[in-house]
Protein backbone atom coordinates (compact mmCIF):
# COMPACT_ATOMS: atom_id res chain seq x y z
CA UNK A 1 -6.50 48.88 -39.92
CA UNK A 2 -3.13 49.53 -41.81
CA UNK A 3 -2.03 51.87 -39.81
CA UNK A 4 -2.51 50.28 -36.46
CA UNK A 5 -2.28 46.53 -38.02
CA UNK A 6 -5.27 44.95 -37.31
CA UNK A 7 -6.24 42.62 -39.52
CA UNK A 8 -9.09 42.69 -42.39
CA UNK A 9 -11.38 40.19 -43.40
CA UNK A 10 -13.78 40.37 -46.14
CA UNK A 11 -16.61 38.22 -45.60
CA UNK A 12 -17.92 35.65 -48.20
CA UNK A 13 -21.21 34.77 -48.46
CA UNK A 14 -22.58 32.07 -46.20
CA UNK A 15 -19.38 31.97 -43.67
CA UNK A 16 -19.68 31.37 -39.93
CA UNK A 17 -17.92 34.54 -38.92
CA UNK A 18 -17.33 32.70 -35.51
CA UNK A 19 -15.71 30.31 -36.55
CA UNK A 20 -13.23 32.69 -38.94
CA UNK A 21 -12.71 34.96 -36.18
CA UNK A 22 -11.88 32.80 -33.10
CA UNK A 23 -8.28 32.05 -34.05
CA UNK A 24 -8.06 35.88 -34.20
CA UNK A 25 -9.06 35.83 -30.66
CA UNK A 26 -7.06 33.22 -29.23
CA UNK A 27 -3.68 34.99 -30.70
CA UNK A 28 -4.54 38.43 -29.63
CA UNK A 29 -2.40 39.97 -26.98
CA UNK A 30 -3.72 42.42 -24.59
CA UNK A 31 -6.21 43.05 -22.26
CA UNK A 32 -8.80 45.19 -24.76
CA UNK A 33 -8.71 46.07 -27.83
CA UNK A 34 -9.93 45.78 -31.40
CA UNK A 35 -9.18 42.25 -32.83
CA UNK A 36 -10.11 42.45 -36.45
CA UNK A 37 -12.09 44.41 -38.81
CA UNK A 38 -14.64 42.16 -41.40
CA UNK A 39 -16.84 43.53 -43.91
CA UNK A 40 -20.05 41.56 -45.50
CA UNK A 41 -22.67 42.50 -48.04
CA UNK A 42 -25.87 42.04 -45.75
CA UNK A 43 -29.55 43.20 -46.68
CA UNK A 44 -30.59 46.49 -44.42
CA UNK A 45 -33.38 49.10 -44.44
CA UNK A 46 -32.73 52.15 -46.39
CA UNK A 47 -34.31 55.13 -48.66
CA UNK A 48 -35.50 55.62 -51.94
CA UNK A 49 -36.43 58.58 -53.68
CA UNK A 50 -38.76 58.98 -56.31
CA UNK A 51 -38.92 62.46 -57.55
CA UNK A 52 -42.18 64.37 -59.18
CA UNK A 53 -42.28 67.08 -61.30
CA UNK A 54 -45.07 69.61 -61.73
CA UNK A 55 -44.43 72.65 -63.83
CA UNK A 56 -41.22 73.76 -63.06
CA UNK A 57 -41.36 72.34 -59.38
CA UNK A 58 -39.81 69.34 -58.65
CA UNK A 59 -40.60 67.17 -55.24
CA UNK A 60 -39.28 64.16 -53.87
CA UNK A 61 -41.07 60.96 -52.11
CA UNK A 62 -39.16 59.00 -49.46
CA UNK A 63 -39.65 55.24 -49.26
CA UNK A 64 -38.08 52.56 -47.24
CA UNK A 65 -36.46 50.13 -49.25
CA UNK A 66 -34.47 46.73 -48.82
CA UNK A 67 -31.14 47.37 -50.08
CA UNK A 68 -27.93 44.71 -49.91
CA UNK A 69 -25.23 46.93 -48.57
CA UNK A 70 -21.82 46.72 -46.84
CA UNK A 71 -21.63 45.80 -43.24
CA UNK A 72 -18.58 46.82 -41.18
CA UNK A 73 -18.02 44.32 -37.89
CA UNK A 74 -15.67 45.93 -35.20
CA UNK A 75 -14.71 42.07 -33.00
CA UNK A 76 -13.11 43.69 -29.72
CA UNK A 77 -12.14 42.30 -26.56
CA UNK A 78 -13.47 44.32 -24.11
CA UNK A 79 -11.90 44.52 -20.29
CA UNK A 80 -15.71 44.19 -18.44
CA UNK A 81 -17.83 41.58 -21.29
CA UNK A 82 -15.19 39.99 -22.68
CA UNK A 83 -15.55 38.88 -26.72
CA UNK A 84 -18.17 40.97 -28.47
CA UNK A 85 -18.66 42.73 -31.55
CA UNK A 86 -20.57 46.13 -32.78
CA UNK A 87 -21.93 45.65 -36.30
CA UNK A 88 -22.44 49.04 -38.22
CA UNK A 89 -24.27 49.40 -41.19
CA UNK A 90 -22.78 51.55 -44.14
CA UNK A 91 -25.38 53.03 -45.26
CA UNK A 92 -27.73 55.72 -43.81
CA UNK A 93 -29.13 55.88 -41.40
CA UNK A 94 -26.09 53.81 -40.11
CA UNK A 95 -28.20 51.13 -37.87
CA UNK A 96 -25.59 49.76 -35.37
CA UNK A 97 -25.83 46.65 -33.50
CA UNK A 98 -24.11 45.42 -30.71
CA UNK A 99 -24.06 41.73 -29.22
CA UNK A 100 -22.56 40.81 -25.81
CA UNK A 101 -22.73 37.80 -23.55
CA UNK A 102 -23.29 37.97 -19.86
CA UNK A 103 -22.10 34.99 -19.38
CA UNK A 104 -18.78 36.52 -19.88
CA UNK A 105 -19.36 39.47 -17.68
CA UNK A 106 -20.01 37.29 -15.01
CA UNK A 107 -17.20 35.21 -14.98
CA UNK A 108 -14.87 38.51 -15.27
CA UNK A 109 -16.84 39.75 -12.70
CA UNK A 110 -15.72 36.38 -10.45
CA UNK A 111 -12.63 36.58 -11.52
CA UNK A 112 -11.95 39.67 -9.73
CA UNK A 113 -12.20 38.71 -6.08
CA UNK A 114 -10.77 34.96 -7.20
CA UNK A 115 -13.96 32.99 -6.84
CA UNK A 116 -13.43 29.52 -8.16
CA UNK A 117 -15.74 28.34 -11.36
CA UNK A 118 -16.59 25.57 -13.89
CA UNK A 119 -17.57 27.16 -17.06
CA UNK A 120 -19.53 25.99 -19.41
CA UNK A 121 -19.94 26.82 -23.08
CA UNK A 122 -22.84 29.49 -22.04
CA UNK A 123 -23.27 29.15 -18.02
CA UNK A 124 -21.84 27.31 -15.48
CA UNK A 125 -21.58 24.06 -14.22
CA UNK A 126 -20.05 24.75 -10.37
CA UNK A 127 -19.01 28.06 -8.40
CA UNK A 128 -17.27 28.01 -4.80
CA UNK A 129 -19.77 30.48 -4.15
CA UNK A 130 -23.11 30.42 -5.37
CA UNK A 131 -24.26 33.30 -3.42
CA UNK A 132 -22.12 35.79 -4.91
CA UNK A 133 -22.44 34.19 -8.52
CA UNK A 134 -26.39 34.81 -7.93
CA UNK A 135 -25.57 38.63 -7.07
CA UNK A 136 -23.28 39.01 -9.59
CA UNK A 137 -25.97 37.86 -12.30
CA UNK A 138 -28.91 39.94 -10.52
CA UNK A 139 -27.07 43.19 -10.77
CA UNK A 140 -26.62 43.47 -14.69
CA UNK A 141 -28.33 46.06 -16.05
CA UNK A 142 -28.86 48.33 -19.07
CA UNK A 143 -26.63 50.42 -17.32
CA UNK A 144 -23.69 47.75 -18.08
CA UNK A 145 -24.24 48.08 -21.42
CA UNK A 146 -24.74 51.61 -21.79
CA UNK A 147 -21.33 51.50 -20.42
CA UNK A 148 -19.59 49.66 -23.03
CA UNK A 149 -21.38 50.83 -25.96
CA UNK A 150 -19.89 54.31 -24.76
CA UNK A 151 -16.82 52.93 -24.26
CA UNK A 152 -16.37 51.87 -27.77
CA UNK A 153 -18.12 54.54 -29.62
CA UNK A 154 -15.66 56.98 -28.12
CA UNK A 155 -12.83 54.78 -29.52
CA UNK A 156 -13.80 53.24 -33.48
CA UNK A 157 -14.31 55.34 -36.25
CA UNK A 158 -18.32 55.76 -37.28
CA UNK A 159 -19.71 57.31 -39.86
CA UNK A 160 -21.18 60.07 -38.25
CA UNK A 161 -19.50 62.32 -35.97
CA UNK A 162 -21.46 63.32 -32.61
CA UNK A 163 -22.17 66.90 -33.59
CA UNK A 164 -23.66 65.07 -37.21
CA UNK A 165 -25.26 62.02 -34.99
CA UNK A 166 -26.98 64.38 -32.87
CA UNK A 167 -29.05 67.56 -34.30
CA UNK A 168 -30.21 70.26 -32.24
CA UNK A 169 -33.21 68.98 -30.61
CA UNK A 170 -32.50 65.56 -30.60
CA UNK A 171 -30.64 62.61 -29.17
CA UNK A 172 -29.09 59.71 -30.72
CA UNK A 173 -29.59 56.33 -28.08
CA UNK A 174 -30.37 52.89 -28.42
CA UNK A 175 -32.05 50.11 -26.97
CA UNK A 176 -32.65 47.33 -25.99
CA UNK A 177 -34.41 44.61 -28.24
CA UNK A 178 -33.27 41.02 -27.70
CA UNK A 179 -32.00 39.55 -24.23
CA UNK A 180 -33.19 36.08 -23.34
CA UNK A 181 -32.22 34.16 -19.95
CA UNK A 182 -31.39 30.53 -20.06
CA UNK A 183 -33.42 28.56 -17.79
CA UNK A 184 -30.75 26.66 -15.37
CA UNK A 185 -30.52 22.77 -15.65
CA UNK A 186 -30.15 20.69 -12.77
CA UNK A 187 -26.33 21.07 -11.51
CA UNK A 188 -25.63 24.32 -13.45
CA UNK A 189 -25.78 27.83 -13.05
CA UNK A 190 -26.85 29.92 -15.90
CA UNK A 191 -27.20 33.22 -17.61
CA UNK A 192 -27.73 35.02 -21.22
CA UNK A 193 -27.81 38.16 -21.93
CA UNK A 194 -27.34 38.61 -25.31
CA UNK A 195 -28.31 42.26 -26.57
CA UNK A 196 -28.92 43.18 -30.10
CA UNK A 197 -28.86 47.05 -29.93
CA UNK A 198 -29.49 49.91 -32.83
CA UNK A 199 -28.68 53.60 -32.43
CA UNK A 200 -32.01 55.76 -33.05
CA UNK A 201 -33.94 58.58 -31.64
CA UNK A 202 -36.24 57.20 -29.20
CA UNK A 203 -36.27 56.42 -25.20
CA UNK A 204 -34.98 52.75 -24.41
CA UNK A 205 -38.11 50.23 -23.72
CA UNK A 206 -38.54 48.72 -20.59
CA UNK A 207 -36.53 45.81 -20.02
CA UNK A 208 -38.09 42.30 -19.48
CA UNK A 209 -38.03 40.97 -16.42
CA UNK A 210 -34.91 38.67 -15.16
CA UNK A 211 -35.48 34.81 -14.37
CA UNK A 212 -33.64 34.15 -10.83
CA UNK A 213 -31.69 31.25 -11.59
C-alpha cells in the first residue's frame, strides 16, 4: 500500500465498512483499480493440533477450531462489476471470499451501447429498452465471475503463490454459495447477484436457477 499509495484502514470492531469506504470510492480516479486496503479481526475456521506421545513416538491430531484472526479486504473498482471487494483470510487455509453485484454489471453492460436507465439503489426503475436490459440480465453466468476473480487474483498479493495454491494432483477453485434474485416490483426492473465465493478443492455446485424478471 506504501509503495503504490493506497490507503489503509484498520477496522474497529462493530464498523459499517460501507459506510467507511464509500468516500474512498467516490474520490478515486481511474477506471479500475484497488481503492483501499482494510484489515479486521473476524472469527474463521482453522486447525489445532494436539500432539500424543507413545514411547519415543510422537503423533499429532488435527481439529477444526474457531479462531479470531486477521482479515485482509482488497475494495477494487473493477472495469466489468463495478464496486466489489475480495475478503482473504490470514490464516490457513486462506478462505477467500468475493462479493459482487449484478446490478452493477448490468448497468455497465448498458452503458456500453448508450441505453438510457433509471437506477435504483439495487435494480431499476425505467430502461429505454427493456428487451435488451432482460438479455443483458439472462446472460450472467458463473462464467462472469470466474472472469473477475481471475482477473484480480493475477493482480493482489495472496498468501499463497499458484505453484503453493495448487499441489500436484490437485486444483484450487471456488464456488458458488450465495446468489439470490430480487423479485421485480411493479414499475421496476430488477436483479441480484450477489456471490459469496471461497477458494477450495472441489468442482463448483450447480447454480440455482434464475427468476426472469
Amino acid at each position: 500500500c506504501e509503495a503504490r499509495a493506497i490507503p489503509w484502514i484498520e477496522f474497529k470492531k462493530g464498523e459499517r465498512k460501507d459506510e467507511i469506504v464509500q468516500p474512498y470510492r467516490d474520490r478515486f480516479q481511474g477506471r479500475t483499480g484497488v481503492v483501499l486496503v482494510g484489515v479486521a479481526q473476524e472469527r474463521a475456521s482453522g486447525w489445532t493440533a494436539t500432539r500424543t506421545r507413545q514411547g519415543r513416538r510422537v503423533d499429532f491430531t488435527y481439529r477444526r477450531k474457531s479462531v479470531c484472526v486477521n482479515h485482509y479486504y482488497f475494495y477494487l473498482i473493477d472495469p466489468e462489476w463495478g464496486p466489489a471487494f475480495l475478503k482473504v483470510c490470514g490464516y490457513a487455509p486462506y478462505a477467500i471470499k468475493l462479493c459482487l453485484n449484478g446490478h452493477e454489471w448490468a448497468k455497465r453492460q448498458l452503458r456500453r451501447p448508450r441505453i438510457a436507465f433509471t437506477a435504483l439503489d439495487n435494480g431499476f426503475l425505467t430502461c429505454a429498452d427493456p428487451r435488451t436490459l432482460q438479455a443483458v440480465c439472462d446472460r450472467l453466468s458463473e462464467r462472469d465471475i470466474e472472469a473477475f476473480f481471475a482477473r484480480w487474483l493475477a493482480r493482489l498479493p495472496l498468501p499463497l503463490t499458484p505453484e503453493a495454491s495448487q499441489p500436484p494432483g490437485q486444483a484450487c477453485d471456488s464456488e458458488v454459495i450465495e446468489r439470490g434474485y430480487d423479485r421485480p416490483r411493479p414499475q421496476a426492473l430488477s436483479l441480484s447477484s450477489k456471490a459469496r465465493r471461497h477458494s477450495q478443492r472441489s468442482s463448483p455446485e450447480r447454480a440455482p436457477p434464475r427468476l426472469r424478471m
